[in-house]
Protein backbone atom coordinates (compact mmCIF):
# COMPACT_ATOMS: atom_id res chain seq x y z
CA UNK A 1 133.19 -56.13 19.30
CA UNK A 2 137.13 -55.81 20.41
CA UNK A 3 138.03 -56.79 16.84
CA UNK A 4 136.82 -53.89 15.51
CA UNK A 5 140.42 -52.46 17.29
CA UNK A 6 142.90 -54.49 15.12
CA UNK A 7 141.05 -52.76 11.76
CA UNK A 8 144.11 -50.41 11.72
CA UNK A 9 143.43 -49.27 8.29
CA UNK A 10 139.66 -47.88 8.51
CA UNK A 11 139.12 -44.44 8.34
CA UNK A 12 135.38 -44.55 8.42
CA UNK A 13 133.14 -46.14 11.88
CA UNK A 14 129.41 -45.61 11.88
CA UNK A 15 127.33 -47.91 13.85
CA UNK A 16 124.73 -45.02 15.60
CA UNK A 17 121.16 -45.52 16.24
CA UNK A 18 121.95 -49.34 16.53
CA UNK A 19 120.75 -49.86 20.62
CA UNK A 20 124.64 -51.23 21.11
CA UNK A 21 125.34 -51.97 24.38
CA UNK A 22 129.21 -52.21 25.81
CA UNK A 23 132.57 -50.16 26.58
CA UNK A 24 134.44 -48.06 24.67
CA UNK A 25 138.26 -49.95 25.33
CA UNK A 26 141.34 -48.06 25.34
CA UNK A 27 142.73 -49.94 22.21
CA UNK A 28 141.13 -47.10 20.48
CA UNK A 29 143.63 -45.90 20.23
CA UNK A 30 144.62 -48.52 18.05
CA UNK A 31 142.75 -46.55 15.55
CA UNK A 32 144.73 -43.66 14.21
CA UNK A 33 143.79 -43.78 10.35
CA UNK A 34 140.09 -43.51 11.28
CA UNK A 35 138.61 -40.00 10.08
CA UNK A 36 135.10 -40.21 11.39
CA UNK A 37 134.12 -42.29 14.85
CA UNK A 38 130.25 -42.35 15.31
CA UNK A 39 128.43 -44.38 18.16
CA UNK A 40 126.00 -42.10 18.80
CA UNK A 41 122.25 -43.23 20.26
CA UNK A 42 123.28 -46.18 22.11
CA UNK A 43 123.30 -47.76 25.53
CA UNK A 44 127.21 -47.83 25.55
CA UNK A 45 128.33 -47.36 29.24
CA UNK A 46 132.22 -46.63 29.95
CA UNK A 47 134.75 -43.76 30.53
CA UNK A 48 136.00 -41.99 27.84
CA UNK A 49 139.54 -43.49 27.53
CA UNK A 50 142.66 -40.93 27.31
CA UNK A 51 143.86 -43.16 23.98
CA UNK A 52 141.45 -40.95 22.04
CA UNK A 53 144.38 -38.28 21.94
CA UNK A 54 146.45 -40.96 19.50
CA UNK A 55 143.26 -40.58 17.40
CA UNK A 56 144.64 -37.79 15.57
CA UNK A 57 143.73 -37.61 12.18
CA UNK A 58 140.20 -38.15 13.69
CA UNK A 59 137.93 -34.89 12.50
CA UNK A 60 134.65 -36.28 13.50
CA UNK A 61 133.88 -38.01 17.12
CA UNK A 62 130.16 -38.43 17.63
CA UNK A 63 129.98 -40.21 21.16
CA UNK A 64 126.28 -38.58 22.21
CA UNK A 65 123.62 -39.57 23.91
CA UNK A 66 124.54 -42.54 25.71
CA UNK A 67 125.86 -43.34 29.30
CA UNK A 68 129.26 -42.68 29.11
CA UNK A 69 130.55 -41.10 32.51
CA UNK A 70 133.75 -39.43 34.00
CA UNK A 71 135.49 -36.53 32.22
CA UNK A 72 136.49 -35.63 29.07
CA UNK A 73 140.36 -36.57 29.33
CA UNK A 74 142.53 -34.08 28.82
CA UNK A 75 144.26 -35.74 26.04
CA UNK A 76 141.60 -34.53 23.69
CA UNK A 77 144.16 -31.68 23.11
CA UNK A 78 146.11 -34.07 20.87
CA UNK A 79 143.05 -34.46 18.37
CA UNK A 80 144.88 -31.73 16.18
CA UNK A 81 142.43 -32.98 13.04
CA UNK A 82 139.29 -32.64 15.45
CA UNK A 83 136.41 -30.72 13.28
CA UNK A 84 133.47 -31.97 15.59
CA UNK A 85 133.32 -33.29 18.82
CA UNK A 86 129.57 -34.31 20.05
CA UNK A 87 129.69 -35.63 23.15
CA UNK A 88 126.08 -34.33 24.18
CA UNK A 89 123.43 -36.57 26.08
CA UNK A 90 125.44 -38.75 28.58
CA UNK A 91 126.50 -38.68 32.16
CA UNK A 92 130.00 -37.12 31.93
CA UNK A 93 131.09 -34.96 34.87
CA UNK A 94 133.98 -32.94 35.90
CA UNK A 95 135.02 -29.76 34.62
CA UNK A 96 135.34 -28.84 31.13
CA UNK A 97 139.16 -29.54 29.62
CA UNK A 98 140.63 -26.22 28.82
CA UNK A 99 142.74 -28.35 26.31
CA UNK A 100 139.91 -27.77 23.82
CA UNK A 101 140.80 -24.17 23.30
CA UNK A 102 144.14 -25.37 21.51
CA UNK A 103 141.83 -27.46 18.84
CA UNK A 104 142.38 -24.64 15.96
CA UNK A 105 139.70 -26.62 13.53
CA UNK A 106 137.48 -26.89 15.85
CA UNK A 107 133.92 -25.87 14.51
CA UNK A 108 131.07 -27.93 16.28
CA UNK A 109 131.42 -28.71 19.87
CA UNK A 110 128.19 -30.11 21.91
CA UNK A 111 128.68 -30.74 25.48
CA UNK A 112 124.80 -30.47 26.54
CA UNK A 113 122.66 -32.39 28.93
CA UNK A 114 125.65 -33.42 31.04
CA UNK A 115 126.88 -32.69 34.33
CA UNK A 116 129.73 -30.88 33.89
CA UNK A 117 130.56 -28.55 36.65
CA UNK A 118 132.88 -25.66 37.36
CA UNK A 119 133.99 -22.18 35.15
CA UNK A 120 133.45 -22.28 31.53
CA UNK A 121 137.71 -22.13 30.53
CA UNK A 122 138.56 -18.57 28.63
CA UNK A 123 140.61 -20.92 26.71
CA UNK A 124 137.35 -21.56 25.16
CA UNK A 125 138.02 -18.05 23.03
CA UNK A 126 141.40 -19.06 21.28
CA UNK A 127 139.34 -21.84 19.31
CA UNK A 128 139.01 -19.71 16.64
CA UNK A 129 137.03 -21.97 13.96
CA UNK A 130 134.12 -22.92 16.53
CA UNK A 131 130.51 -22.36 14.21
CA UNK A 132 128.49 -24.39 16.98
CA UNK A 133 129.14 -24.08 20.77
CA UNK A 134 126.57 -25.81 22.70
CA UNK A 135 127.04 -26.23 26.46
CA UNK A 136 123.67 -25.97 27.90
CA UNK A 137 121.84 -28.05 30.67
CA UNK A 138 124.94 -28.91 32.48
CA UNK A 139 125.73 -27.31 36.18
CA UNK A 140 128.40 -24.55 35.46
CA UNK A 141 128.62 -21.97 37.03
CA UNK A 142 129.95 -18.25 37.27
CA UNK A 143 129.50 -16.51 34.56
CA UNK A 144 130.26 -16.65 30.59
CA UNK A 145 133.60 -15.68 29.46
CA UNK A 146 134.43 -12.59 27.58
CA UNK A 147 136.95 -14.19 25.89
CA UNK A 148 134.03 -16.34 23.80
CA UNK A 149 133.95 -12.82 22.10
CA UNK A 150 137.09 -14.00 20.18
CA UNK A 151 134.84 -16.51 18.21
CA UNK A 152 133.81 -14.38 15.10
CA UNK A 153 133.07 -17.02 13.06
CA UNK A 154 130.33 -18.31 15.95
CA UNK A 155 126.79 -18.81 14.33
CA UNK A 156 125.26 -20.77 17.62
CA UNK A 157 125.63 -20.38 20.58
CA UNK A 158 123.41 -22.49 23.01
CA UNK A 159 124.64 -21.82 27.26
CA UNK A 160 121.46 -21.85 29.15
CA UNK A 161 120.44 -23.62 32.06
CA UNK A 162 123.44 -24.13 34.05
CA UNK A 163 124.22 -22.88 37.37
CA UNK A 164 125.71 -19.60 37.03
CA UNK A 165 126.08 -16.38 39.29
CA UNK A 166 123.83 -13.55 38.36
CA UNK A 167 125.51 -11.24 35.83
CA UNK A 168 124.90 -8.63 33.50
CA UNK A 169 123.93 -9.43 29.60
CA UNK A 170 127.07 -10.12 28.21
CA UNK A 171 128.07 -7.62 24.99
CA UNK A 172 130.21 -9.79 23.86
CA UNK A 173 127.71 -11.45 21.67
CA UNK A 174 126.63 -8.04 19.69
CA UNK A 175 130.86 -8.56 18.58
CA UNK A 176 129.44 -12.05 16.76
CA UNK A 177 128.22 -10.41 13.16
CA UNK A 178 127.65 -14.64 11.87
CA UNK A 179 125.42 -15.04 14.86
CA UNK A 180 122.06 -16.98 13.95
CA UNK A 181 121.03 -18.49 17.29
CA UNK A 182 121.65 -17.25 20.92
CA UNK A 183 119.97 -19.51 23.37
CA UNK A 184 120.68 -17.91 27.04
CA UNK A 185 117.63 -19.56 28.93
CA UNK A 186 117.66 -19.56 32.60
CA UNK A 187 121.18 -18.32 32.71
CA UNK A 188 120.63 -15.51 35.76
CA UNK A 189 121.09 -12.50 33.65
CA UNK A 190 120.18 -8.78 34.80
CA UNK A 191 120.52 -5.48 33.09
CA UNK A 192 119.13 -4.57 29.71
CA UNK A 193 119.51 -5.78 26.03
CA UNK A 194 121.03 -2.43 24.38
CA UNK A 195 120.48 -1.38 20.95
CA UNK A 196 123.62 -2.74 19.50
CA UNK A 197 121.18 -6.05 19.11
CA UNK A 198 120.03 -4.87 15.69
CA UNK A 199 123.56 -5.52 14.74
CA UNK A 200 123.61 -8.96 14.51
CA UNK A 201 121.58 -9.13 11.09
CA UNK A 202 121.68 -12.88 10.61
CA UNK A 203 120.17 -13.95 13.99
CA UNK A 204 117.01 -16.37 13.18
CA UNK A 205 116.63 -17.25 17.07
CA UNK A 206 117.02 -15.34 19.89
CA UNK A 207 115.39 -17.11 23.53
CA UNK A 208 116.92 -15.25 26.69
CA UNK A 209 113.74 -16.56 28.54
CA UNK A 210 114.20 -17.00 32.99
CA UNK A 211 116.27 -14.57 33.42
CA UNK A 212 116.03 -11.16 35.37
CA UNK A 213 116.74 -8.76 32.07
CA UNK A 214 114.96 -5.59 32.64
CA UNK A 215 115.11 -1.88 30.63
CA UNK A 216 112.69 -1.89 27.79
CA UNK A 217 112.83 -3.63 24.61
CA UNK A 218 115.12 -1.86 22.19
CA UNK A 219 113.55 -0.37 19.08
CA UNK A 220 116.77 -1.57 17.05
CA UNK A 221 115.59 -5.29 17.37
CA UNK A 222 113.14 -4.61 14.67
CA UNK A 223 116.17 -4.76 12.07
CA UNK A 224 116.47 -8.16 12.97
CA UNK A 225 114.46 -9.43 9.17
CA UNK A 226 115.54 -12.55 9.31
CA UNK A 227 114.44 -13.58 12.67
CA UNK A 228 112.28 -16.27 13.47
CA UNK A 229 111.95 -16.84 16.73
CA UNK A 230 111.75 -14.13 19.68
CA UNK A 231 111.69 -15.59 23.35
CA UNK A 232 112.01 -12.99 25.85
CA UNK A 233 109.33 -14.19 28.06
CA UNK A 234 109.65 -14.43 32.12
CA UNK A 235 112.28 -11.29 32.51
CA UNK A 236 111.64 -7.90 34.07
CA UNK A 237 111.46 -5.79 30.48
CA UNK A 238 109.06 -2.99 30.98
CA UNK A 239 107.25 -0.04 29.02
CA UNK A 240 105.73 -0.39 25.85
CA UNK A 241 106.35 -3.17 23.08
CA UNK A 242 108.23 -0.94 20.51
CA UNK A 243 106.14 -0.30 16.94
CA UNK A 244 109.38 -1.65 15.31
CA UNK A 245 108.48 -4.71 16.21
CA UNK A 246 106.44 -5.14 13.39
CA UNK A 247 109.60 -4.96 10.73
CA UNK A 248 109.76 -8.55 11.96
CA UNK A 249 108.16 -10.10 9.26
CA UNK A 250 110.23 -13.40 9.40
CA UNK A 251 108.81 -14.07 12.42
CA UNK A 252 106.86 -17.06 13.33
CA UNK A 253 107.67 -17.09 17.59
CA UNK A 254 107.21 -14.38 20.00
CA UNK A 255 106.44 -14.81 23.35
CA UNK A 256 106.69 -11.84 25.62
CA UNK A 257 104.90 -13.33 28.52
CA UNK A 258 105.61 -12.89 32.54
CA UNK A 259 106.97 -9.14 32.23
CA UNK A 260 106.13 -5.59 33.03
CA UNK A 261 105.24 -4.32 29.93
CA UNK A 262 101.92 -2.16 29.13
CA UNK A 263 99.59 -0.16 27.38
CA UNK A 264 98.49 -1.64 23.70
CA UNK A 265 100.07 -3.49 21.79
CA UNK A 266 100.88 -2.12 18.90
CA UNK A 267 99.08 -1.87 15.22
CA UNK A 268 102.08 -3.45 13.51
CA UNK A 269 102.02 -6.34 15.42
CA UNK A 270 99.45 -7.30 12.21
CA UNK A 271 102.52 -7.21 9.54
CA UNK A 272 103.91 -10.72 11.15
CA UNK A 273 101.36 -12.76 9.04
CA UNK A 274 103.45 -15.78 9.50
CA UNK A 275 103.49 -15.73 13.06
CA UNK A 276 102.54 -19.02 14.61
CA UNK A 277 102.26 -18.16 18.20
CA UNK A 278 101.80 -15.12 20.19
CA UNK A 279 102.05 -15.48 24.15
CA UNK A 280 101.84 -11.87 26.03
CA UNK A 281 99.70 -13.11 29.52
CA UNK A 282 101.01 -11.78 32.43
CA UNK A 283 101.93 -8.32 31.83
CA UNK A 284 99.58 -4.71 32.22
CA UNK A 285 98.79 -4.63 28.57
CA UNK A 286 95.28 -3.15 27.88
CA UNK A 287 94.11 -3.82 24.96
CA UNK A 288 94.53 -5.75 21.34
CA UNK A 289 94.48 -3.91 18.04
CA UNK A 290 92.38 -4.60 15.70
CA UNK A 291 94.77 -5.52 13.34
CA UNK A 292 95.58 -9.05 15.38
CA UNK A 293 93.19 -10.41 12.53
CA UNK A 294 95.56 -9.90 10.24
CA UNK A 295 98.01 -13.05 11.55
CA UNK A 296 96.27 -15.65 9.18
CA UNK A 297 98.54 -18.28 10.47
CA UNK A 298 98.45 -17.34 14.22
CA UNK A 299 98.11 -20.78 16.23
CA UNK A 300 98.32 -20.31 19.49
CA UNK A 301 97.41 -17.00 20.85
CA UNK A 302 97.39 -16.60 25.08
CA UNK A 303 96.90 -13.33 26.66
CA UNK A 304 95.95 -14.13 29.97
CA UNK A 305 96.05 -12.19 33.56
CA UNK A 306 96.19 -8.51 32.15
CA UNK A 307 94.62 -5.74 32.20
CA UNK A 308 92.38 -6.13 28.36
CA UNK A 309 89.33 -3.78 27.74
CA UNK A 310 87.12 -3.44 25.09
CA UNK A 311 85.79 -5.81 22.49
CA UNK A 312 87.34 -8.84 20.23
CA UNK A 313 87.60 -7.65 16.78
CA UNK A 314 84.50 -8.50 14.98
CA UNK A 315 86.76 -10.11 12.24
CA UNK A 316 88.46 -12.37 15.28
CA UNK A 317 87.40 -15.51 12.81
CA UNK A 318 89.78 -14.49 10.14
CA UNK A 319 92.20 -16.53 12.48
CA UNK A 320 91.42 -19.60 10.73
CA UNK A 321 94.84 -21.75 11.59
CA UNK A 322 94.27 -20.52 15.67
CA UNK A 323 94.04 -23.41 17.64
CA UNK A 324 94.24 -21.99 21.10
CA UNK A 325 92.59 -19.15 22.38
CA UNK A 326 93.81 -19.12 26.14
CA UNK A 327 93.11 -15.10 27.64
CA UNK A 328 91.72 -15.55 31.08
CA UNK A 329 91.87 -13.53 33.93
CA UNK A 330 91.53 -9.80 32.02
CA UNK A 331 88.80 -7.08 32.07
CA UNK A 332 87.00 -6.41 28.46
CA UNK A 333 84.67 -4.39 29.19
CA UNK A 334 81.68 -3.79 27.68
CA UNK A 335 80.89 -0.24 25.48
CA UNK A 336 78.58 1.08 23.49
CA UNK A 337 75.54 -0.62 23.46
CA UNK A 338 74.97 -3.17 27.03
CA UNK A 339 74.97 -7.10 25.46
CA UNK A 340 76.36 -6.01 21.84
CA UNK A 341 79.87 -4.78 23.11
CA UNK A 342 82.06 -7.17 24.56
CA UNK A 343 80.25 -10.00 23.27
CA UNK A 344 81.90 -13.01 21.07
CA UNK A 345 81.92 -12.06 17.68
CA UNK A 346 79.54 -14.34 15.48
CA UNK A 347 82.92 -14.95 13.60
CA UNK A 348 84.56 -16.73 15.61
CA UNK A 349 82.42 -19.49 14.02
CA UNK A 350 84.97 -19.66 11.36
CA UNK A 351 87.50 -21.11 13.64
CA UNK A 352 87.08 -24.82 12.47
CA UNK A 353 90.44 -26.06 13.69
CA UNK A 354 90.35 -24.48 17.99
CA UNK A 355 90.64 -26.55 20.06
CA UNK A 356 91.25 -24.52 23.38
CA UNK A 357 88.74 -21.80 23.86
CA UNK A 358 89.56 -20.35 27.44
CA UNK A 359 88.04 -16.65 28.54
CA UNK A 360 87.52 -17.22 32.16
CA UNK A 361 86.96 -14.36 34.56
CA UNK A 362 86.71 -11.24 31.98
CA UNK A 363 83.61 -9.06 31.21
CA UNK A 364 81.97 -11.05 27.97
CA UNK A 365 78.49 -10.18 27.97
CA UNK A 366 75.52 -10.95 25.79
CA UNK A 367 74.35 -14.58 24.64
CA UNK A 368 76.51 -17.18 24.30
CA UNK A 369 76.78 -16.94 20.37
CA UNK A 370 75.54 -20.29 18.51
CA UNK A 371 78.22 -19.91 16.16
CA UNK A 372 80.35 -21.77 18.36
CA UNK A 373 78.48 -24.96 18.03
CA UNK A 374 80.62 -24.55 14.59
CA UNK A 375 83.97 -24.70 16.11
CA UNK A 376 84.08 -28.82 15.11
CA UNK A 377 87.95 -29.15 17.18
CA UNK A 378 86.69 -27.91 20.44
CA UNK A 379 88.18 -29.81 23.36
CA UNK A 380 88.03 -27.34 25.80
CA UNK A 381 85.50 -24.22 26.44
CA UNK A 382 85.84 -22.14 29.28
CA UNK A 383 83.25 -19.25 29.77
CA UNK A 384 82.98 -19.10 33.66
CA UNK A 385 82.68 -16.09 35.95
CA UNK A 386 81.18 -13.61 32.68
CA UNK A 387 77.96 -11.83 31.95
CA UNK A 388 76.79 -13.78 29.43
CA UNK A 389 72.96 -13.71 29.34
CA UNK A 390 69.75 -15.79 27.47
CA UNK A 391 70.26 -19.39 26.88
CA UNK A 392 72.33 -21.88 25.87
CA UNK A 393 72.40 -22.22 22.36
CA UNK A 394 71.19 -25.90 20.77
CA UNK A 395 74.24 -25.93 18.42
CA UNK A 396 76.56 -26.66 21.47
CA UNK A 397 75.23 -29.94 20.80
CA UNK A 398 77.04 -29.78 17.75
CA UNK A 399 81.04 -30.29 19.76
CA UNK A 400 81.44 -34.01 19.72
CA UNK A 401 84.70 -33.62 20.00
CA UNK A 402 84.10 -31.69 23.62
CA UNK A 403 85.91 -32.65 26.52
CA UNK A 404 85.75 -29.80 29.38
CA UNK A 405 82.79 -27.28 29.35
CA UNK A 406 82.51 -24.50 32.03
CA UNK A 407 80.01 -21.82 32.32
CA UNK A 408 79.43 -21.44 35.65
CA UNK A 409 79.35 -17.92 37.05
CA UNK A 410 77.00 -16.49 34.52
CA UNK A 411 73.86 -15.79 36.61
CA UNK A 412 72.36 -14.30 32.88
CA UNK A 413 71.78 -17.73 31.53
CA UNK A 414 68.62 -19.15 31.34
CA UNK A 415 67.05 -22.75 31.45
CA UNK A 416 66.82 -25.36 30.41
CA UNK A 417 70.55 -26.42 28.83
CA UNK A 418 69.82 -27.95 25.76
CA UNK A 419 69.03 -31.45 25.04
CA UNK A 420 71.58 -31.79 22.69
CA UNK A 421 74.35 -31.25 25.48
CA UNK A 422 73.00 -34.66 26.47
CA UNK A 423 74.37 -35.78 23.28
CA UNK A 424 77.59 -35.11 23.65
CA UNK A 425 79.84 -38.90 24.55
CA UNK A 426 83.28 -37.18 24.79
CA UNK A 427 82.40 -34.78 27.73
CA UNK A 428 84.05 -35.12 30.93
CA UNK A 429 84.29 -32.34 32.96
CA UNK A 430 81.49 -30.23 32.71
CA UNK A 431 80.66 -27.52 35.38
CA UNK A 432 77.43 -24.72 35.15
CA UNK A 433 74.79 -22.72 37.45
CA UNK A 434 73.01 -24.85 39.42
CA UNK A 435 69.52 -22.76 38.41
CA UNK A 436 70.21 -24.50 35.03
CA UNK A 437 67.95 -27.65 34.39
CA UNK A 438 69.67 -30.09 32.23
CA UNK A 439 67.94 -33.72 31.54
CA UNK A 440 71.04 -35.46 31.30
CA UNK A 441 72.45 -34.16 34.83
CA UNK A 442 72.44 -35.26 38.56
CA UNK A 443 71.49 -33.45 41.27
CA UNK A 444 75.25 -32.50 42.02
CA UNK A 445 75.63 -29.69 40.51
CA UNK A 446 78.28 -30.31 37.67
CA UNK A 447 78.45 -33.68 37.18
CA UNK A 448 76.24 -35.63 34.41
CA UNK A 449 74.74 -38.93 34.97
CA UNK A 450 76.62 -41.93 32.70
CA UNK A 451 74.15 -42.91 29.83
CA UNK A 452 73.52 -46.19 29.19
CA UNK A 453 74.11 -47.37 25.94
């Protein structure tokens, strides 16, 4: 309401989260005392007016995520007081105001998920206090300033997804010792990450995913204790993943996915028992340490399209928080004894809470084990194009929570498919040899018939 302009006196406006529709008016500037403006998380739908420069014992203005379009006027360089200015989440446009620079308490600026276009303003660097800068999802472009290097005090630093010009990694950021989050997604970088990265002690995050980095991973990243988070997936890095890489024991992330790397990974990738998910598909690694048993609270686990041989660990159902098991596409083969190596370990029975079981086109052989007629979560199991021999077991029955079953390509397997397959409501999408009698099934070769009820 307009009246809230003539309350001269307030210092304090919070009305966020409250699905407030309007303009923002230029008697705003009515409004000098106020110390903290929040309308964030509405439908408000105006241009930000240029009286928010007499605003300026304002140290909080908290404007995101609602329609608000245009620029950010210029005047903003009179908001001396300015601690935090959110103005992520709308539709502004235009380029960014190098007025900002001159805001010397300046901590948290977010200017995400806009469309701001243009160079990202060296004056950027002479705001000295900044903590948070967050700029990403807009459409800038060239490159990041060196002069952000100024910004010691920086702790996150969020500039991915814009429109930039390839460049090379910048070093400023190994010059940022208070660094705890680096988010440089899809940001067109090339060259390598040097060693200087096991400088910046405090980082918790680190996600340079999309980008065209290259070299191999740096040993000195393993000095990184406190980091959480690891995201280098979809680059160019190449060679072997470094042993050091198991002095991560903070971490809970790491996703090294869509690269060149190869060989094994290594034995100490078991010290990072609080990993959470591992994602290395798409690579030339060939094989998996034992010692992957050891990540206790490993949920999601994909190794797909590499080059894998040799068996799961017989101990693979000590993974008893895994949830997804995606690895298609590899080649394990089979050794020592023909139908004992390279089959599913009986353990994997254990794994009461997987949901995703998907091992399409390797070299499993054996039976099918009927320990997975234990695995209570399964949604999906994918066993096609294998060597898996003898029948069916009756325990598959067991899945009523099974949506998606495919075992074609195994010519091993025998008939008849159990009967209590039949019993299974919640399947959909089922798919198997058509040698394979099943009761419940038409003559089209993986379909089943509807029961009636």
């Amino acid at each position: 309401p307009d009246s809230i302009y003539t309350l001269t006196e307030m210092t304090y406006f919070d009305v966020g989260f409250n699905d407030l529709t309007g303009t923002l008016a230029p008697e705003i500037g009515n409004l000098p005392s106020i110390v903290r403006f929040v309308i964030a998380n509405n439908n408000l739908d105006s241009e930000i007016p240029t009286q928010i420069g007499l605003m300026q014992g304002t140290t909080t203005f908290d404007i995101a995520n609602n329609d608000f379009k245009g620029t950010i006027p210029s005047e903003v360089g009179n908001m001396k007081s300015l601690v935090a200015l959110f103005v992520n989440g709308c539709a502004l446009s235009g380029r960014i105001p190098t007025e900002l620079g001159s805001l010397a308490n300046l901590e948290n600026l977010w200017l995400s998920g806009n469309g701001f276009t243009g160079l990202i303003p060296e004056e950027l660097g002479n705001a000295a206090a900044l903590i948070e800068l967050i700029f990403e999802d807009n459409a800038l472009q060239g490159a990041l300033p060196d002069s952000l290097g100024n910004l010691k005090s920086l702790a996150l630093l969020r500039a991915g997804d814009n429109n930039y010009d390839f460049s090379p990694f910048p070093d400023f950021v190994y010059g940022m010792p208070r660094l705890t989050e680096l988010n440089l997604v899809n940001s067109q970088l090339t060259g390598a990450i040097t060693d200087e990265i096991g400088g910046l002690l405090d980082l918790v995050t680190l996600r340079v995913s999309e980008n065209a980095l290259n070299n191999t991973i740096p040993s000195e990243i393993g000095a990184l204790a406190k980091l959480q988070v690891l995201r280098i997936d979809d680059n160019r890095f190449s060679g072997e993943v470094p042993e050091e890489i198991g002095q991560l024991d903070s971490l809970t992330e790491l996703r090294v996915n869509l690269n060149q790397l190869e060989g094994a990974l290594p034995a100490q990738i078991g010290n990072l028992v609080l990993l959470e998910r591992l994602s290395m598909g798409g690579n030339f690694f060939e094989s998996l340490p034992d010692s992957i048993t050891q990540l206790v609270n490993l949920e999601i686990f994909t190794c797909e399209d590499n080059f894998l041989q040799g068996n799961l660990p017989a101990d693979f159902g000590n993974l008893k928080a895994l949830q997804v098991f995606s690895c298609p596409i590899n080649h394990f083969e089979s050794v020592g004894q023909k139908g004992i190596g390279g089959a599913i370990p009986a353990s994997i029975g254990n794994l009461k809470n997987l949901r995703i079981l998907s091992l399409y086109q390797n070299g499993f052989d054996g039976n099918i084990p009927a320990e997975l007629g234990d695995c209570e979560s399964l949604t999906l199991l994918d066993l096609e194009n294998n060597n898996f021999n003898g029948v069916v077991p009756e325990k598959i029955g067991n899945l009523q929570n099974l949506q998606t079953l495919r075992l074609g390509g195994n010519a091993g397997l025998q008939s008849p498919l159990p009967e209590s397959f039949c019993g299974i409501s919640t399947l959909g999408t089922y798919r198997v040899s058509c040698e394979l009698a099943c009761s419940c099934c038409t003559e089209d070769c993986g379909a089943r018939t509807v029961l009636e009820l």
